[in-house]
Protein backbone atom coordinates (compact mmCIF):
# COMPACT_ATOMS: atom_id res chain seq x y z
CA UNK A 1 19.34 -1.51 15.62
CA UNK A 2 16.66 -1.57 13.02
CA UNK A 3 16.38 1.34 10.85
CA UNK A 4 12.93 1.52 8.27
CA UNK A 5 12.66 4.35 5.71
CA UNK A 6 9.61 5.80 3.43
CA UNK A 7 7.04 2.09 4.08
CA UNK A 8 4.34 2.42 2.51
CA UNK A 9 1.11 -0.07 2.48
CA UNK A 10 -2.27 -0.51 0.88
CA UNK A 11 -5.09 -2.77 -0.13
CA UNK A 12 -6.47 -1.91 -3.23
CA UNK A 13 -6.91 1.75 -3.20
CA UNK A 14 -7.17 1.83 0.50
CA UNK A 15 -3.59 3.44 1.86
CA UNK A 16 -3.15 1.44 5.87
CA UNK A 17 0.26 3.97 6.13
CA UNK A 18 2.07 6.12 4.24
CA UNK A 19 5.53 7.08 4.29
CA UNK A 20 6.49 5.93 7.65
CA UNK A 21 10.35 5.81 8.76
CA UNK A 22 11.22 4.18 12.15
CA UNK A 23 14.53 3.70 13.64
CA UNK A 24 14.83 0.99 16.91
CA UNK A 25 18.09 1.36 18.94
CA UNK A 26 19.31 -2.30 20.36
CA UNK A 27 19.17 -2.74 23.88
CA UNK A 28 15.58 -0.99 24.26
CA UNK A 29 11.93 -2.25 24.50
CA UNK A 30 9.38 -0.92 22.25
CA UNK A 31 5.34 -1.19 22.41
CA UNK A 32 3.19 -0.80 19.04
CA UNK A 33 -0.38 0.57 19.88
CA UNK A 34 -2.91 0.81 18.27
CA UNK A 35 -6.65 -0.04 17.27
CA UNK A 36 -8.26 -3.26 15.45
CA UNK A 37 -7.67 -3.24 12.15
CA UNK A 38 -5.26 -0.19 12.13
CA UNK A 39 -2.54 -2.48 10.83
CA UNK A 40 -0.04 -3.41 13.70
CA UNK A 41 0.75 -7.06 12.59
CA UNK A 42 1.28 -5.77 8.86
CA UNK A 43 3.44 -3.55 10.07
CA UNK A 44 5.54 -5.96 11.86
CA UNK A 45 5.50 -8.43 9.13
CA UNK A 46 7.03 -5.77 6.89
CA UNK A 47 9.30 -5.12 8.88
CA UNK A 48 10.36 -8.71 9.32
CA UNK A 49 10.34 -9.14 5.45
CA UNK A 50 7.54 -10.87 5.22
């Protein structure tokens, strides 16, 4: 299980997300959607403590 609280992200002034909490239960599949540039693989990386 991975469990995210309250991530937050910007560039500059720019906010990407705000205040977003996710919580992944083992032994599922997830997708992550979204448009270019919307910030999918900064997401992940944050997630993966990069």
């Amino acid at each position: 299980m991975l469990v995210s609280s309250n991530v937050t992200m910007q560039f500059g002034s720019k906010p990407l997300f705000e205040n977003i909490s996710v919580k992944f239960g083992g032994g599922n599949r997830y997708g992550l959607i979204g448009a270019n540039g919307s910030g999918k693989s900064t997401f992940m990386k944050i997630l993966g403590g990069d």
